[in-house]
N, C-alpha and C. Protein backbone atom coordinates (compact mmCIF):
# COMPACT_ATOMS: atom_id res chain seq x y z
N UNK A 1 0.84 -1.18 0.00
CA UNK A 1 0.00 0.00 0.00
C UNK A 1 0.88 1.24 0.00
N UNK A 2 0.48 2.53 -1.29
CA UNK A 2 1.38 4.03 -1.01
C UNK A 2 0.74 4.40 0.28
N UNK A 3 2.06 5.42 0.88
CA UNK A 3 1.33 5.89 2.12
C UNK A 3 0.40 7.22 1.14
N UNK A 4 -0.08 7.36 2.44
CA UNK A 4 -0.98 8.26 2.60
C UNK A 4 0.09 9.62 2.55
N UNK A 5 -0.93 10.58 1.99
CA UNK A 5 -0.44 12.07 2.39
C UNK A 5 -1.66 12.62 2.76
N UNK A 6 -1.26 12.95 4.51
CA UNK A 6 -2.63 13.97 5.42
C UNK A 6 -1.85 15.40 5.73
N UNK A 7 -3.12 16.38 5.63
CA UNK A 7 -2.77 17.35 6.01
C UNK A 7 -3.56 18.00 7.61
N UNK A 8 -3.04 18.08 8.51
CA UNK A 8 -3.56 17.97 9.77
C UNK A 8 -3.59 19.58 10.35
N UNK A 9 -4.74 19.94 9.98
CA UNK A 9 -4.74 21.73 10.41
C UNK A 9 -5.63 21.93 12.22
N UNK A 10 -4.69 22.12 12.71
CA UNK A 10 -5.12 22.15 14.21
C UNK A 10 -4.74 23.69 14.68
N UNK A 11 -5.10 24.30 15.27
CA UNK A 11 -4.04 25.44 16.40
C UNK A 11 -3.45 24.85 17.51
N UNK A 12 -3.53 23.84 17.99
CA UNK A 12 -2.96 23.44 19.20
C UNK A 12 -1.74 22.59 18.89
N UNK A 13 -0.58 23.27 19.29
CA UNK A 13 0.81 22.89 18.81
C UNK A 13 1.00 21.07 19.42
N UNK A 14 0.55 20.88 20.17
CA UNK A 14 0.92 19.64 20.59
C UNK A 14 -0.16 18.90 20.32
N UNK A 15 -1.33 19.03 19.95
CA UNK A 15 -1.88 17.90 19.70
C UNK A 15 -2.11 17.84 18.31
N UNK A 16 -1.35 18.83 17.07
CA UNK A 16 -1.26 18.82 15.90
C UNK A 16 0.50 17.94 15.98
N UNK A 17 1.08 18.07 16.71
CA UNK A 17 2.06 17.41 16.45
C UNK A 17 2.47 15.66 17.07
N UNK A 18 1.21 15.74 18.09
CA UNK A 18 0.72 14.22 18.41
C UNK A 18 0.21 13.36 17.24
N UNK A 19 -0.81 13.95 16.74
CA UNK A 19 -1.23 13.55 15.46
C UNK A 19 0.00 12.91 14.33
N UNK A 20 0.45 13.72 13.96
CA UNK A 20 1.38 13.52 12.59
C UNK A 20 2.45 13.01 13.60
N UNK A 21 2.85 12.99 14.69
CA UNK A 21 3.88 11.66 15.09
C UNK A 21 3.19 10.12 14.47
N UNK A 22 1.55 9.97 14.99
CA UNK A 22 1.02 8.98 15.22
C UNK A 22 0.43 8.38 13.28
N UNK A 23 0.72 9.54 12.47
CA UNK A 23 0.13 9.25 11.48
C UNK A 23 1.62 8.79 10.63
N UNK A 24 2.52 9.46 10.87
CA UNK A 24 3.63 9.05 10.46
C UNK A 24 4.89 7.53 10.64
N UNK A 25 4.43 7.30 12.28
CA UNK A 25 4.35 5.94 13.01
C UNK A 25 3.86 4.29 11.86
N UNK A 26 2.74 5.21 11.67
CA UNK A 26 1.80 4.57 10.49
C UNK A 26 2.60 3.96 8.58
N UNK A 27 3.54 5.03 8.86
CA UNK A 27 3.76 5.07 7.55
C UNK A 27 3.93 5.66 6.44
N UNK A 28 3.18 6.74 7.00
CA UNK A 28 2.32 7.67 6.06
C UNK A 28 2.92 9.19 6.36
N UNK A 29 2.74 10.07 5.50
CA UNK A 29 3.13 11.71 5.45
C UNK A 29 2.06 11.90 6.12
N UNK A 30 2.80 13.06 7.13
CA UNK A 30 1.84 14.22 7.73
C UNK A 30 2.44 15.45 7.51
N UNK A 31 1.51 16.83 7.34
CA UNK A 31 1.91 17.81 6.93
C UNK A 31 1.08 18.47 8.02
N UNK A 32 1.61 19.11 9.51
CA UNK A 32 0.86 19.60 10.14
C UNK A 32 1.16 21.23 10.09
N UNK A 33 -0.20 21.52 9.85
CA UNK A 33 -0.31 23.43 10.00
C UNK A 33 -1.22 23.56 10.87
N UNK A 34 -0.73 24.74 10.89
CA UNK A 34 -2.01 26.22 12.34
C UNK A 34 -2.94 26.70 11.40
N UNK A 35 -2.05 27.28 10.24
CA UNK A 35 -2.65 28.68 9.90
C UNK A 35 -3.36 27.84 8.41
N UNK A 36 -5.23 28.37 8.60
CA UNK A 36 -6.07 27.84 7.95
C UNK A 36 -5.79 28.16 6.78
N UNK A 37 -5.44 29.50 6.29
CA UNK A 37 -5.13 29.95 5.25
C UNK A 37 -3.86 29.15 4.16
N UNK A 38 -3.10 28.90 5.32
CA UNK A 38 -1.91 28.20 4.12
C UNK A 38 -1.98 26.67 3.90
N UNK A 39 -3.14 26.08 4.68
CA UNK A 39 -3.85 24.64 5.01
C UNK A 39 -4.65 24.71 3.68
N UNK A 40 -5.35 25.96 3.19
CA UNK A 40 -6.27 25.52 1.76
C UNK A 40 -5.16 25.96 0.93
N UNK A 41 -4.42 26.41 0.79
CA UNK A 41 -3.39 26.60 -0.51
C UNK A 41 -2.83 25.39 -0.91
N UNK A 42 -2.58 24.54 0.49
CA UNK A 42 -2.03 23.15 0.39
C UNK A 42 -2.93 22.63 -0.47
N UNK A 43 -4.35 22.38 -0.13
CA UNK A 43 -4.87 21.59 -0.87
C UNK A 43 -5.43 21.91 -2.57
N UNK A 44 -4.80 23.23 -3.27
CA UNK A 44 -5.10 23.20 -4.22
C UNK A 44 -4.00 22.43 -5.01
N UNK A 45 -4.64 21.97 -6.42
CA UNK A 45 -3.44 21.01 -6.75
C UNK A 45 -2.06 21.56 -7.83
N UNK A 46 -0.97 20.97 -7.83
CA UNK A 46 0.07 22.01 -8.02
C UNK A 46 0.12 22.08 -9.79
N UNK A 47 0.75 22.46 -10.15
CA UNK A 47 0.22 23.18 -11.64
C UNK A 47 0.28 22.16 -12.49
N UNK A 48 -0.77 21.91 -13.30
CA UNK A 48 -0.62 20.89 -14.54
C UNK A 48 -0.40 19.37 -13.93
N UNK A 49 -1.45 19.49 -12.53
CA UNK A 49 -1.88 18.40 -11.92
C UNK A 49 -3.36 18.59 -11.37
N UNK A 50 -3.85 17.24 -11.76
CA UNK A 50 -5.36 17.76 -11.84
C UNK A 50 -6.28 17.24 -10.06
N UNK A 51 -5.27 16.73 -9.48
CA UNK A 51 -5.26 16.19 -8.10
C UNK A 51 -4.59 16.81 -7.43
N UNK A 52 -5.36 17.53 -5.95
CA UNK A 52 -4.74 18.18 -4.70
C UNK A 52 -3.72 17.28 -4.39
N UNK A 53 -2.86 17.71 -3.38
CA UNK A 53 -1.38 16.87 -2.96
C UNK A 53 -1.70 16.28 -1.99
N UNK A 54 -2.74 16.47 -1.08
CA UNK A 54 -3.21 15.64 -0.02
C UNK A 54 -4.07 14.29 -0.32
N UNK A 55 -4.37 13.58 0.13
CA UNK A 55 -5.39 12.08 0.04
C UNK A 55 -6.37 12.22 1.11
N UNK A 56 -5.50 13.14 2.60
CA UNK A 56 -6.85 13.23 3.76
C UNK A 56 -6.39 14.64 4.35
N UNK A 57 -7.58 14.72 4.75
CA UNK A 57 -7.16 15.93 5.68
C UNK A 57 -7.93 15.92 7.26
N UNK A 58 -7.21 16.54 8.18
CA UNK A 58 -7.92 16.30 9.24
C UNK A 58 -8.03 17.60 9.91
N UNK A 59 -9.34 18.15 10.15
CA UNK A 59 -9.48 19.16 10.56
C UNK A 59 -9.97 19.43 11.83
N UNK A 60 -9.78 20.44 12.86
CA UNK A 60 -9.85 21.27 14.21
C UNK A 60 -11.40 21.47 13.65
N UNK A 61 -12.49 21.19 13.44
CA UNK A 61 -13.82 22.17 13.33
C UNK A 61 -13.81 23.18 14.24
N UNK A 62 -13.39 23.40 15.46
CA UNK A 62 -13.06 24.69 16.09
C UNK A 62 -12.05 25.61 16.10
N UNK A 63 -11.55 25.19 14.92
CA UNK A 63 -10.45 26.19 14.42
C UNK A 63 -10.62 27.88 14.09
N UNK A 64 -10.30 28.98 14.68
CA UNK A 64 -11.30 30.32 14.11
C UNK A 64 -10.88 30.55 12.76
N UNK A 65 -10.09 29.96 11.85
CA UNK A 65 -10.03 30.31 10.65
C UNK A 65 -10.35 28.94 9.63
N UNK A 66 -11.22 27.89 10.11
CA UNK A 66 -12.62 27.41 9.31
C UNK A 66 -12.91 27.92 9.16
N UNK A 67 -13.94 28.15 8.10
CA UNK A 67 -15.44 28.99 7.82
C UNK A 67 -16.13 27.18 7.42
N UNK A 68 -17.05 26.80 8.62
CA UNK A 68 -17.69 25.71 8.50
C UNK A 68 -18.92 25.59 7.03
N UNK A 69 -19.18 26.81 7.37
CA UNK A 69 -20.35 27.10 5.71
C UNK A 69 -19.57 26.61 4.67
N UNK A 70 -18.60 27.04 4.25
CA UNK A 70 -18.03 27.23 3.54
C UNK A 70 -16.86 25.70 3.42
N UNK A 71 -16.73 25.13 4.25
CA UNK A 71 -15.87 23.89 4.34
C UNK A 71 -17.37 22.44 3.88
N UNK A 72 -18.58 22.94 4.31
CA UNK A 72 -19.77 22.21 3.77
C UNK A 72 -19.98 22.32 2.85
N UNK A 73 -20.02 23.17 2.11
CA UNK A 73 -20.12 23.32 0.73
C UNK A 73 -19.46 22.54 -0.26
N UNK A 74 -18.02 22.38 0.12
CA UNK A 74 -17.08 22.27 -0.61
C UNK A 74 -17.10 20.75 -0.51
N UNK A 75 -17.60 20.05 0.55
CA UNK A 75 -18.07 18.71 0.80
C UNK A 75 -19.39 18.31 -0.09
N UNK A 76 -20.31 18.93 0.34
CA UNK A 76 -21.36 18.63 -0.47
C UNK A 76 -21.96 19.20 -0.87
N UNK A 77 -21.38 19.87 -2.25
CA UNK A 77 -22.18 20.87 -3.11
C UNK A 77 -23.66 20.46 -3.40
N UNK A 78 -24.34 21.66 -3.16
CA UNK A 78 -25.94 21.55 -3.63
C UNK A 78 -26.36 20.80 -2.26
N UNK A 79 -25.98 20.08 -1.25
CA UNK A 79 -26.79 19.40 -0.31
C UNK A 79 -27.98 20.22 1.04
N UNK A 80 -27.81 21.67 0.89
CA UNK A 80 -28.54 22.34 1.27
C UNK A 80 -28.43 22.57 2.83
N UNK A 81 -27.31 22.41 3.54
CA UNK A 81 -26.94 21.94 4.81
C UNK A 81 -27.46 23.21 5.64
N UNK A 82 -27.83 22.90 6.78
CA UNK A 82 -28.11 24.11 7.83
C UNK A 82 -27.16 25.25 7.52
N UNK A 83 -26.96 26.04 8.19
CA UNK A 83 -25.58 26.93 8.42
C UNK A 83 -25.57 26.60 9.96
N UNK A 84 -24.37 27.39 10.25
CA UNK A 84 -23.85 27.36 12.03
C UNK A 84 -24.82 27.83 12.83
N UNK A 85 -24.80 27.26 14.29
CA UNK A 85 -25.47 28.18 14.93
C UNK A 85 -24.80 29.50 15.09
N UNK A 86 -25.95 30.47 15.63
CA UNK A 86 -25.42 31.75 16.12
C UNK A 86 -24.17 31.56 16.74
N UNK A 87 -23.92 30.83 18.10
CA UNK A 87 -23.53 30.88 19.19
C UNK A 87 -21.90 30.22 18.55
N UNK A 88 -21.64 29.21 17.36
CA UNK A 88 -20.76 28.64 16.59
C UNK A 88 -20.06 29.75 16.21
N UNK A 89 -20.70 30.48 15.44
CA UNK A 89 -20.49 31.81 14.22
C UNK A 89 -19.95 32.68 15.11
N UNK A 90 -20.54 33.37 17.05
CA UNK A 90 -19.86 34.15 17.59
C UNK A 90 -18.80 33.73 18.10
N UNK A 91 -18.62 32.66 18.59
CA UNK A 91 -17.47 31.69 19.08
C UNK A 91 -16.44 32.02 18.24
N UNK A 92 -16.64 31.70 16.94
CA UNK A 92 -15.17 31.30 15.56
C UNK A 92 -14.68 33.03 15.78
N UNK A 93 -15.94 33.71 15.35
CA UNK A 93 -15.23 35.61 15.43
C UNK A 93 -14.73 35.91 16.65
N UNK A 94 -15.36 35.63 17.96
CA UNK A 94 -14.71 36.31 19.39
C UNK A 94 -13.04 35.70 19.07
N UNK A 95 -12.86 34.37 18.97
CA UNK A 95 -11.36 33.78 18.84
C UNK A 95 -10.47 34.38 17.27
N UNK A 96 -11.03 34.86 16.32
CA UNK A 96 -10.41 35.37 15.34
C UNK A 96 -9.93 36.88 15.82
N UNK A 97 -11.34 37.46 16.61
CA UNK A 97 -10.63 38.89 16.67
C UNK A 97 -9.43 38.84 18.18
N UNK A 98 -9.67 37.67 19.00
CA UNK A 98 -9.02 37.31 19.66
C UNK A 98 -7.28 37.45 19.22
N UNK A 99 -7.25 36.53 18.17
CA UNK A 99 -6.26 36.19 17.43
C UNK A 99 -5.46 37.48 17.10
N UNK A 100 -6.02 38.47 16.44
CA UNK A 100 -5.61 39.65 15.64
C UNK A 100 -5.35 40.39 16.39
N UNK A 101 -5.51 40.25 18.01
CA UNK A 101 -5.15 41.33 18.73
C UNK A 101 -4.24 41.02 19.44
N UNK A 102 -3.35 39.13 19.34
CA UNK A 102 -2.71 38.85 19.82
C UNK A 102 -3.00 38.46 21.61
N UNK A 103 -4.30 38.29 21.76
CA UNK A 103 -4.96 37.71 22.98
C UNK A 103 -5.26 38.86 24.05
N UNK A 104 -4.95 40.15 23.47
CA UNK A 104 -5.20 41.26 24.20
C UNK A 104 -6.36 41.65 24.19
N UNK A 105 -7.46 41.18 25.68
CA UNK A 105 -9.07 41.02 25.99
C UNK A 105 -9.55 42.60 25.60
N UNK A 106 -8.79 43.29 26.24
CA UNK A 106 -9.55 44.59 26.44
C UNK A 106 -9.50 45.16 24.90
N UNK A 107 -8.28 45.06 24.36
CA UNK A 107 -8.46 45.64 22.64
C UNK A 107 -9.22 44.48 21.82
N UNK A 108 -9.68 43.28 22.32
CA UNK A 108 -10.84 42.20 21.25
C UNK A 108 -12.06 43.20 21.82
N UNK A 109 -12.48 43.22 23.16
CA UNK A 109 -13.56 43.68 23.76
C UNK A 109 -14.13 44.63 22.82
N UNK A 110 -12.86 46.08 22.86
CA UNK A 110 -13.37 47.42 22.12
C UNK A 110 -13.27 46.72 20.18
N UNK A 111 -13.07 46.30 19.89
CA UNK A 111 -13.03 46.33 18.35
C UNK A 111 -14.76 45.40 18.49
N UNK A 112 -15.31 44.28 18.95
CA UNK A 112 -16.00 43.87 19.21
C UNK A 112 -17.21 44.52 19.52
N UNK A 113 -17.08 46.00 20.05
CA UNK A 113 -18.46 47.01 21.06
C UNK A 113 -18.75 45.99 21.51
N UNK A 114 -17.96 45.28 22.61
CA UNK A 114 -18.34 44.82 23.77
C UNK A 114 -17.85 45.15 25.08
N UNK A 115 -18.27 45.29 26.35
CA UNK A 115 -17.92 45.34 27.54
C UNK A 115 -16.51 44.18 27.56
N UNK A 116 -15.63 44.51 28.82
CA UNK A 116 -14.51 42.94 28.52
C UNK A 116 -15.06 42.31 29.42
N UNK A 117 -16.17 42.49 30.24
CA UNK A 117 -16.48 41.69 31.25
C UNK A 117 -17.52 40.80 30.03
N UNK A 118 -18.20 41.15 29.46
CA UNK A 118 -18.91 40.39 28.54
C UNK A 118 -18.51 39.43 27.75
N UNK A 119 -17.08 39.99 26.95
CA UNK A 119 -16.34 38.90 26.38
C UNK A 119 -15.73 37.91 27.26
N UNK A 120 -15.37 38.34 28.64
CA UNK A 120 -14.84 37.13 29.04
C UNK A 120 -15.96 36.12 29.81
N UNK A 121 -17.38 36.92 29.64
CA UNK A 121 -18.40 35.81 29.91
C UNK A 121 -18.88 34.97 28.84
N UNK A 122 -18.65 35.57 27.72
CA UNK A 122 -18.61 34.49 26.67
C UNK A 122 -17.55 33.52 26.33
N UNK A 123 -16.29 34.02 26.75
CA UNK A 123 -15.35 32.90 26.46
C UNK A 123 -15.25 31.90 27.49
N UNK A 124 -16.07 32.25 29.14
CA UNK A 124 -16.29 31.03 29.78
C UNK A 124 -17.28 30.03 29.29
N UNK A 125 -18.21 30.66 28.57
CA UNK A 125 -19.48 30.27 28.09
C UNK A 125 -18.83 29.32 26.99
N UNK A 126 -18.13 29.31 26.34
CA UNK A 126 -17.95 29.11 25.02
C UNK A 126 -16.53 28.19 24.99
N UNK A 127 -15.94 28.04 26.47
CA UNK A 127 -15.04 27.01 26.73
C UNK A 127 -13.62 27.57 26.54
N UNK A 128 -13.70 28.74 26.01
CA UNK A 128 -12.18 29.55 25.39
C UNK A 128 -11.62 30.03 26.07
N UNK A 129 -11.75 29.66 27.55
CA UNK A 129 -11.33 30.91 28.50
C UNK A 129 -10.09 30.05 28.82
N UNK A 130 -8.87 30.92 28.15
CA UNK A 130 -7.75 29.76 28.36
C UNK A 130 -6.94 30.04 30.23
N UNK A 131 -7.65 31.29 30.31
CA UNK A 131 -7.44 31.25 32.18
C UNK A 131 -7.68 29.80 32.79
């Protein structure tokens, strides 16, 4: 059997690199990334090849740079799938603008027009509260 080539897009440095120890153990290529953005470049396919370079991919669904709509789609075009909940959709943005501010509450809070006592009742709410 060829091995496999997975591409393993996580944010969490150690359990993206647990993974591709355990997939590589196996036999097989692992290509582990953070950043969602350079995770879909991977999978477009390289020039004057009509197949992406990956065979699997394994994805964080709580990653803030998924867009789950948009990762359904691309699974099953035309299948008419729900969208996210609200509470999904504020989750992925509180941790993106999170991200962009470099984890600094009070500057996510104000770009957000939220109180920081609010955001950090949502990120208990929402499991993100890495306190």
């Amino acid at each position: 059997m060829n091995p496999l080539h997975l591409l393993i897009l996580d944010d969490d440095p150690a359990r993206r690199q647990e993974l591709a120890a355990l997939v590589r153990a196996a036999g097989h290529v692992a290509v582990p990334e953070a950043n969602a953005g350079v995770a879909a470049q991977g999978l477009l396919p390289e020039a004057g090849d009509a197949t992406p370079g990956f065979d699997l991919l394994v994805v964080d669904l709580r990653h803030p740079g998924v867009d789950l709509g948009t990762l359904r789609s691309a699974l099953a075009p035309g299948a008419g799938l729900p969208p996210d909940s609200l509470d999904a959709a504020e989750r992925r943005h509180i941790l993106s603008v999170l991200k962009h501010t470099g984890g600094n509450r009070r500057q996510a809070a104000h770009i957000l027009g939220i109180a920081r006592s609010t955001l950090l009742s949502k990120l208990r709410r929402y499991g993100s509260d890495p306190e």
